[in-house]
Protein backbone atom coordinates (compact mmCIF):
# COMPACT_ATOMS: atom_id res chain seq x y z
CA UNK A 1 121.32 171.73 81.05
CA UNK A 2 120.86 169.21 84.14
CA UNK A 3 122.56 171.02 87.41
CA UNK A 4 126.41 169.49 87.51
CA UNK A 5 125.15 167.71 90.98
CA UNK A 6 123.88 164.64 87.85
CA UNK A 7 125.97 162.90 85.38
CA UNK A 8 124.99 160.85 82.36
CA UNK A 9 123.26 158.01 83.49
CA UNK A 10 120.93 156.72 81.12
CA UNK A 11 121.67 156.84 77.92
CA UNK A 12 119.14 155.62 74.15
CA UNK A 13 120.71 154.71 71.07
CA UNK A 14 119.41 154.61 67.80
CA UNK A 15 121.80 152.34 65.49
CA UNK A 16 125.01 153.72 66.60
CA UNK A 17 124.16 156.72 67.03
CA UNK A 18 122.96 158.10 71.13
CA UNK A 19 119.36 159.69 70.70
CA UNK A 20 119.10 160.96 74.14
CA UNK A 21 120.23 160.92 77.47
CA UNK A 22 118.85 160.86 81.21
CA UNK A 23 121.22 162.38 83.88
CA UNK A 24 121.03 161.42 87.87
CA UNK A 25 122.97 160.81 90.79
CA UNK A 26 123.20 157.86 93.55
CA UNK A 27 124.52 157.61 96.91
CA UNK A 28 125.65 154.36 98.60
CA UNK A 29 126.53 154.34 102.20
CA UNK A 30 127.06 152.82 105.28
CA UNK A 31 125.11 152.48 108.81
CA UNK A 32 127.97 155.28 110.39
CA UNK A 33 127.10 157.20 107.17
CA UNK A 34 130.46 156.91 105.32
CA UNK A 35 129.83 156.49 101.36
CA UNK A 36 130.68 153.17 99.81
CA UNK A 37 130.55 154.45 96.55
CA UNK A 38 128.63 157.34 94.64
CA UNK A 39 127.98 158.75 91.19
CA UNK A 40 127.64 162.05 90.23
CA UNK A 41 126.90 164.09 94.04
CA UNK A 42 126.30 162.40 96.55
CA UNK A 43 125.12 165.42 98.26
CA UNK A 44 122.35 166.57 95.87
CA UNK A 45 119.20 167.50 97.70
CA UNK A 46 116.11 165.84 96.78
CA UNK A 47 113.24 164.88 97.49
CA UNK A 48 112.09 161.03 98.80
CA UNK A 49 108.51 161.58 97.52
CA UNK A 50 107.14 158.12 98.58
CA UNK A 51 110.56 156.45 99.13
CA UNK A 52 109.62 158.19 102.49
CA UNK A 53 106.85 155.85 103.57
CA UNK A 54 108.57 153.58 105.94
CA UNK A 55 109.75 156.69 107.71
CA UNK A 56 106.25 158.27 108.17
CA UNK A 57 104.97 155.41 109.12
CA UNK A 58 107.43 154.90 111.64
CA UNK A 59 106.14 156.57 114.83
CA UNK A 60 102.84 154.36 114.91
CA UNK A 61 105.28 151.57 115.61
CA UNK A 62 107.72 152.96 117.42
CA UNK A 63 104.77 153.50 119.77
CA UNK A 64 103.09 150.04 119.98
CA UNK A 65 100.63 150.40 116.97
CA UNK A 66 101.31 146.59 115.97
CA UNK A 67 99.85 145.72 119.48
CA UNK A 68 97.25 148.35 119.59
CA UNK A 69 95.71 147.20 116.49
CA UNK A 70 96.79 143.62 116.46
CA UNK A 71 97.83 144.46 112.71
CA UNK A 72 99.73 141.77 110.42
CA UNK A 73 102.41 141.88 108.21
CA UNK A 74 100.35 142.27 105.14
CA UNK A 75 98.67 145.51 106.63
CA UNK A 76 101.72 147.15 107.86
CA UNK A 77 103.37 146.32 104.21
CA UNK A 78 100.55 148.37 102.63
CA UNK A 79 100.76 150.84 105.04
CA UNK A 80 104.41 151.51 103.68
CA UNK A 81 103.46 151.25 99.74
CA UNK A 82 101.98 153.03 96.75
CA UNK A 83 99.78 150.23 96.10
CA UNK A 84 98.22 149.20 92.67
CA UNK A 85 94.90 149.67 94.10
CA UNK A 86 94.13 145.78 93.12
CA UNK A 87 90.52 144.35 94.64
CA UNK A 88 92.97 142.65 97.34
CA UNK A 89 94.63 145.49 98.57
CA UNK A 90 91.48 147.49 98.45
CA UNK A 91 90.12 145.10 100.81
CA UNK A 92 93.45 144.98 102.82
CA UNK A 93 92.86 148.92 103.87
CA UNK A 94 89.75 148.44 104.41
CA UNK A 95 90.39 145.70 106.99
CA UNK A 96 92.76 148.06 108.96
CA UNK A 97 90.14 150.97 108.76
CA UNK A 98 87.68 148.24 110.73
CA UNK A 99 90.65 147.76 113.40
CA UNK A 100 91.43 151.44 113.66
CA UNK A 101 87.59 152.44 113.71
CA UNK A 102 88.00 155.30 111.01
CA UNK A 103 86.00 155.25 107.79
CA UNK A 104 87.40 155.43 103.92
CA UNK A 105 85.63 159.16 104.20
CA UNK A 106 88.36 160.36 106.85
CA UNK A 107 90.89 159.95 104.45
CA UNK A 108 92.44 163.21 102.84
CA UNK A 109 94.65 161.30 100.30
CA UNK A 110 92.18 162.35 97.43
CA UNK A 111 91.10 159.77 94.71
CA UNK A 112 92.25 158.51 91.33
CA UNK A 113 91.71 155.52 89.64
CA UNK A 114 94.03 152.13 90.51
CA UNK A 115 97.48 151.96 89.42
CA UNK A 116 96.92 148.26 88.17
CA UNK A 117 95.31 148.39 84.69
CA UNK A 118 93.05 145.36 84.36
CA UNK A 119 91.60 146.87 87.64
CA UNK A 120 91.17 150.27 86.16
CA UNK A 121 90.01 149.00 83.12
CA UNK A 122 86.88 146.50 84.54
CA UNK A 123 85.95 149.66 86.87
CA UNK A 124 85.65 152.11 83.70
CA UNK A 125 83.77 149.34 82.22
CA UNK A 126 81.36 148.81 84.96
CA UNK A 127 80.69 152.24 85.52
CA UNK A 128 82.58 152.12 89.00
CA UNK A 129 83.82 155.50 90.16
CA UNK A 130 87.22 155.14 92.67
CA UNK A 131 87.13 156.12 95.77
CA UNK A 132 89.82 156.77 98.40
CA UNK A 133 90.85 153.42 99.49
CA UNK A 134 91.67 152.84 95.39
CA UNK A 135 94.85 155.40 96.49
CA UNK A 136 97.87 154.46 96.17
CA UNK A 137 98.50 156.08 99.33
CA UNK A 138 95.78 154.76 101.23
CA UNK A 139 97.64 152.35 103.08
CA UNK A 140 99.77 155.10 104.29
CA UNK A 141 97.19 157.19 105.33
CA UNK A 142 95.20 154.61 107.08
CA UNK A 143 98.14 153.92 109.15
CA UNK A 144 98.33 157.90 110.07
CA UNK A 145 94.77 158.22 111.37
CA UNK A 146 95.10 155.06 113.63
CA UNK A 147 98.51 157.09 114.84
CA UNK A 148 96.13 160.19 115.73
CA UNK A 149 93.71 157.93 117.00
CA UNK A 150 96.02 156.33 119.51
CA UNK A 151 98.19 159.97 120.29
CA UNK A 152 94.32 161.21 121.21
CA UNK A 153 91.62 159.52 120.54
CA UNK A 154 89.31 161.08 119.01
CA UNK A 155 88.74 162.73 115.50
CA UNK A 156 91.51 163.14 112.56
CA UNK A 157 91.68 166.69 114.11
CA UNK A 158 93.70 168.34 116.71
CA UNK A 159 91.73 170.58 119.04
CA UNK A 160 93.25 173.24 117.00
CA UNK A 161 91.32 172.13 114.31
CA UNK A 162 94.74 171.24 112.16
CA UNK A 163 94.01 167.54 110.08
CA UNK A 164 96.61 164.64 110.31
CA UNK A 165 97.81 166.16 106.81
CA UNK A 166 99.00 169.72 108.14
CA UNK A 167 102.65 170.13 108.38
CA UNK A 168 101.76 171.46 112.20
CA UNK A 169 99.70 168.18 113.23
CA UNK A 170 101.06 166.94 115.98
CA UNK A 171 101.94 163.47 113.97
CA UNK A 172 103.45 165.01 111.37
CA UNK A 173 105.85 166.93 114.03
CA UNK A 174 107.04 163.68 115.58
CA UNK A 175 107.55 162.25 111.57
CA UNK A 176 109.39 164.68 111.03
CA UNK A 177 111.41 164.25 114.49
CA UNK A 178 112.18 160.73 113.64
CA UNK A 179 112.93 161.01 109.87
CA UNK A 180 115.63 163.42 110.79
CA UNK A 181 116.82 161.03 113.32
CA UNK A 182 117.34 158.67 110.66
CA UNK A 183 118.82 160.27 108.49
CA UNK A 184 121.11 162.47 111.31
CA UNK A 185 120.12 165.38 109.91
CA UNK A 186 118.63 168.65 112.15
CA UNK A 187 114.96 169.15 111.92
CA UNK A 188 115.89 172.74 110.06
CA UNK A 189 117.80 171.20 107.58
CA UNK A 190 115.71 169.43 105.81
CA UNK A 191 112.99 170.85 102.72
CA UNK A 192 109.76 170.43 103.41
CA UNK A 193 107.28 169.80 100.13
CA UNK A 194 103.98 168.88 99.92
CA UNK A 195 103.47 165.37 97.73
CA UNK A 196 100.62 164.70 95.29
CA UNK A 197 98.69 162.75 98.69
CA UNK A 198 98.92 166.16 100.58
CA UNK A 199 101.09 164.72 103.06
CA UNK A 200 104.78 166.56 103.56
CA UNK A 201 107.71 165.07 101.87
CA UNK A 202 110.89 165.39 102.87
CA UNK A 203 114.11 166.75 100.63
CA UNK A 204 117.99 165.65 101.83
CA UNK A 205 121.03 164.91 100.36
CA UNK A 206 120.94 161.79 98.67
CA UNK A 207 123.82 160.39 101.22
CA UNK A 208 121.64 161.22 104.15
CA UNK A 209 118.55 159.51 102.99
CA UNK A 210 120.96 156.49 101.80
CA UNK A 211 121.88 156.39 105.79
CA UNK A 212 117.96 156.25 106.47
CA UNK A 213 117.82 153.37 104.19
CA UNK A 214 120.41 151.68 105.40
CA UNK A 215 119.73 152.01 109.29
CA UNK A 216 116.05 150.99 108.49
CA UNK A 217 117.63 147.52 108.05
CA UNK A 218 120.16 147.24 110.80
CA UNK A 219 119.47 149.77 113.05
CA UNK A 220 121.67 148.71 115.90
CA UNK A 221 124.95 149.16 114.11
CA UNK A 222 126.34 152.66 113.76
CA UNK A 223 125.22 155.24 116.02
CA UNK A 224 122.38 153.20 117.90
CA UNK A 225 119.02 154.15 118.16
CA UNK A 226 116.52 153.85 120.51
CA UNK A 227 115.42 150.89 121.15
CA UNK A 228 112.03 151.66 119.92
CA UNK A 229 112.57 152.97 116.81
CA UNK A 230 114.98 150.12 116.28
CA UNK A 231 112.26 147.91 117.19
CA UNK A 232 109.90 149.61 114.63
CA UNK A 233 112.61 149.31 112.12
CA UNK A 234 113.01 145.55 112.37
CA UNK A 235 109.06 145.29 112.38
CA UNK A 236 109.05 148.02 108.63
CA UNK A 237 111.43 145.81 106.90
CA UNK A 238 109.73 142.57 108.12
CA UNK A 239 106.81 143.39 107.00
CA UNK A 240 108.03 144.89 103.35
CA UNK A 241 110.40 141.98 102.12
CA UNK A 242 107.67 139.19 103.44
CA UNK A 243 104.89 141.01 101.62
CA UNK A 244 106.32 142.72 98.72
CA UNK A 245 103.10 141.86 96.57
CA UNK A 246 101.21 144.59 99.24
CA UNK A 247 104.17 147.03 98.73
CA UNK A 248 103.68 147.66 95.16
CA UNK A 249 101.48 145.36 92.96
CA UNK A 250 101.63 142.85 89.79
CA UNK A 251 103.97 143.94 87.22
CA UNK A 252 105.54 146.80 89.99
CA UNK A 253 109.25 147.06 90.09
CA UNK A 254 109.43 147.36 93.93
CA UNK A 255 107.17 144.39 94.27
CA UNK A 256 109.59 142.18 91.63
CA UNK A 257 113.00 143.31 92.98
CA UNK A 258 111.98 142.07 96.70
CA UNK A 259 110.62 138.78 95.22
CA UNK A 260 113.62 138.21 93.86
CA UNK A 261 116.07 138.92 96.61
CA UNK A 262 114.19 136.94 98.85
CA UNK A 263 114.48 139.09 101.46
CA UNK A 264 117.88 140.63 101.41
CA UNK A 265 116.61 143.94 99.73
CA UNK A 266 114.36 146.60 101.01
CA UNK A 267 113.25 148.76 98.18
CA UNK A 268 110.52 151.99 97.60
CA UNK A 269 109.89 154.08 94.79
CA UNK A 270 109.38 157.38 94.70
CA UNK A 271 107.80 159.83 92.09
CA UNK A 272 110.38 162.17 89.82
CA UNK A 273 112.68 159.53 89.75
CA UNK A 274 113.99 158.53 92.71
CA UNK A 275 114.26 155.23 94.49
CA UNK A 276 115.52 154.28 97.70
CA UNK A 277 116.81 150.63 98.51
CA UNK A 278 118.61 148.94 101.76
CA UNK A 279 120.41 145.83 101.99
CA UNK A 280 119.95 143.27 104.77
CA UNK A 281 123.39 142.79 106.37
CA UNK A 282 125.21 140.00 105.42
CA UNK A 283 124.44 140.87 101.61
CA UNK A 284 127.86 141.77 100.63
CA UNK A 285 129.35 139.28 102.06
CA UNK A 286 129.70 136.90 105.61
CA UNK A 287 129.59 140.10 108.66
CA UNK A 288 128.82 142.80 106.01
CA UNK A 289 127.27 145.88 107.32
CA UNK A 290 124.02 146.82 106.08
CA UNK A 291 123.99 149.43 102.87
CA UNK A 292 121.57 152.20 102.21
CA UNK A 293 121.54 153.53 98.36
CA UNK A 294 119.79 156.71 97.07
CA UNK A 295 119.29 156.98 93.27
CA UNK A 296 117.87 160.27 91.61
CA UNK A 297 117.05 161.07 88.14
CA UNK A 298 117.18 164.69 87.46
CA UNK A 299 114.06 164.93 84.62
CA UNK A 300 111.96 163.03 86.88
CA UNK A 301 112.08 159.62 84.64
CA UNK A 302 108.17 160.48 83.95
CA UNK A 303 107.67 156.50 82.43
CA UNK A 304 109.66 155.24 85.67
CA UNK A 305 111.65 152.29 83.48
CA UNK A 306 115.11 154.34 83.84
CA UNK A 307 115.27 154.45 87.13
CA UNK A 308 114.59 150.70 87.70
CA UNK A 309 117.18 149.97 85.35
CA UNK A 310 119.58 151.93 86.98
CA UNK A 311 118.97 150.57 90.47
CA UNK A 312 119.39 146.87 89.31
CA UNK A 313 123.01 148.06 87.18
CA UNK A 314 123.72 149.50 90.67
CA UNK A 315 122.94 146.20 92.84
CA UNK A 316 125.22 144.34 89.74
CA UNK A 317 128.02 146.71 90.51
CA UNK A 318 127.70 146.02 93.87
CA UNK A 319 127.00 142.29 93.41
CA UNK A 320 124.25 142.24 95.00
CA UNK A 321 121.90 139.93 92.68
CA UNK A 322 123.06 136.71 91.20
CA UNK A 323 123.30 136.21 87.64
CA UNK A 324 120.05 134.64 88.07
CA UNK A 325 118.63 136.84 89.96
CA UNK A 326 119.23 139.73 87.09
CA UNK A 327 117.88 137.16 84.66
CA UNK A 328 114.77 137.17 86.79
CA UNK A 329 114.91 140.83 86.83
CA UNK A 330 115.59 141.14 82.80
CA UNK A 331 112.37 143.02 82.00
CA UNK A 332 113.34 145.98 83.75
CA UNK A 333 116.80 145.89 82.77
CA UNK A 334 119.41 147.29 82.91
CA UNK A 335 119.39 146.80 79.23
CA UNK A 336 116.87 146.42 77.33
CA UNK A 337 116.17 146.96 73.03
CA UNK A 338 114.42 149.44 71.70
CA UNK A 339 111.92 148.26 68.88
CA UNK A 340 109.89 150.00 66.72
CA UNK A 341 105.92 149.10 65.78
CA UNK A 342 107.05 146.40 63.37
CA UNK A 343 109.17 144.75 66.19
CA UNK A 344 112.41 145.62 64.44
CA UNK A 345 115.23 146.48 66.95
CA UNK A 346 116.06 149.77 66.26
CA UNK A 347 118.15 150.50 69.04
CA UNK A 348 119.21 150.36 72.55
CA UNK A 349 118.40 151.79 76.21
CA UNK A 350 121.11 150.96 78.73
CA UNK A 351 122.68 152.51 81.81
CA UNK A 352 126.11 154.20 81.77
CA UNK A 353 126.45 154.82 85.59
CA UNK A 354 129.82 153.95 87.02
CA UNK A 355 130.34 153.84 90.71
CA UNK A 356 132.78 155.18 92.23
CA UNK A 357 134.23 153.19 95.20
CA UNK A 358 136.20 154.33 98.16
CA UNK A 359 139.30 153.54 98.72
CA UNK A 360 139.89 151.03 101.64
């Protein structure tokens, strides 16, 4: 049985009759931290996976790496995405490696083939073997090595001979440093895992890494932060909603969902289930405070389509999107049929979160 931290939140029909059912959990709060609303706990402890992206990425900017390496929009977006691996975004690391002066070979990400299919599918055919930049997590890494580049300028290693991916690299010290700051959490507090890229990935309560969301887009409400890493916020979420094609790919929900809102939604994926999303302030309303939300499904949602439909019956609880908007959205939900190899509609796969809203 799913811990008692997740409710029913996903649930299949078959005629009348529910077939199965996902559990999960999702956190809505404030800039301060306070929790807007919440389903299931809103203190399970999880883990971000790549939801955590903007954060690691964060100290390169915090510390002038936009200047440094006169990088764009479109390369700072992929720096905070799993990307599809797509001939364009192939050539989009590629670019940044030239600006950075590190090669595709530094990277420790490992290699698999591209996340978009028709891409996969003409390499297979043409006998083309992926290599590192065809990561999803290229981007990511790219952006790492031109930290460690600038912090001391020289090789991907630290005298002590420790690689930009080791927990006790000197970058991955000060991510972790400003990830807790974001998400006002002690250092000691928070679970430290080691994601399929071999980078660390950080587990919090779902509420705290809602509050990471959420100050990523207005970082000087709430408890202020330094001007900096506010700075490097405003440049993240710039960079994400203008150039959500580099974020995740064609077909990708993040990708979609940031079309869509036109830039009044932040969003990231993350593997197991979990998705992380901040809204602009001013979405909920004229003087709204910005809103950070934290959605988990506990069995790791292995095809990814249930936790995309529960984030958009989330933003419709919250009003978020427009009915048009959700229109726009309908492929990934909330509901959607379930039909069978003949096309017959056999059933039906829907969301049964309800928020809960706090009073006042």
């Amino acid at each position: 049985m799913p811990s008692s931290s997740y409710l029913p939140i996903y649930k299949l029909t078959r005629g009348k009759t529910v077939e199965s059912v996902h559990y999960g959990a999702v956190a809505v709060v404030d800039v301060s931290g306070n929790l807007v609303a919440w389903y299931g706990d809103p203190n399970a402890v999880t883990f971000l996976r790549s939801s955590a992206k903007p954060f690691q990425v964060m100290p390169l900017f915090e510390h002038g790496g936009k200047e440094a390496y006169d990088l764009t929009n479109r390369e700072i977006a992929i720096m905070c995405s799993s990307h599809s691996g797509t001939d364009e975004q192939f050539d989009l690391v590629q670019s940044i490696q030239e600006k950075i002066s590190v090669h595709e070979s530094n990277l420790l990400c490992g290699v698999h083939y591209p996340l978009n299919e028709n891409t996969a599918d003409r390499m297979r055919k043409n006998g083309v073997q992926p290599t590192p930049n065809r990561h999803n997590c290229s981007g990511m890494h790219t952006g790492l090595l031109g930290y460690v580049e600038m912090m001391e300028g020289s090789s991907p290693q630290t005298s002590e001979g420790l690689t930009y991916i080791d927990p006790n690299h000197p970058v991955q010290e000060e991510i972790l440093a400003s990830f807790a700051g974001m998400c006002n959490m002690s250092e000691d507090r928070i679970a430290i895992g080691i994601d399929g890229c071999s980078l660390s990935t950080f587990g919090v309560p779902l509420r705290n890494a809602a509050l990471a969301y959420a100050r990523l887009c207005d970082p000087e409400a709430g408890e202020v932060l330094p001007t900096e890493r506010a700075s490097a916020c405003h440049t993240i979420t710039e960079a994400m909603t203008s150039n959500p094609d580099m974020v995740g790919g064609p077909g990708r929900f993040d990708t979609r969902l940031m079309e869509v809102a036109g830039g009044r939604v932040v969003t990231k994926g993350g593997a197991e289930g979990f998705q992380g999303v901040g809204l602009i302030p001013g979405v909920m309303g004229s003087g709204s405070q910005a809103l950070g939300i934290a959605i988990k499904i506990s069995d790791g949602d292995a095809r990814g389509s249930v936790c995309s439909a529960v984030t958009l019956e989330v933003l419709h609880q919250l009003e978020v999107l427009s009915p048009g908007e959700m229109a726009a959205m309908a492929e990934f939900g909330p509901s959607t049929p379930v039909y069978n190899l003949r096309d017959i509609k056999v059933g039906q796969a829907r969301p049964s979160v309800a928020l809960e809203f706090a009073s006042g």
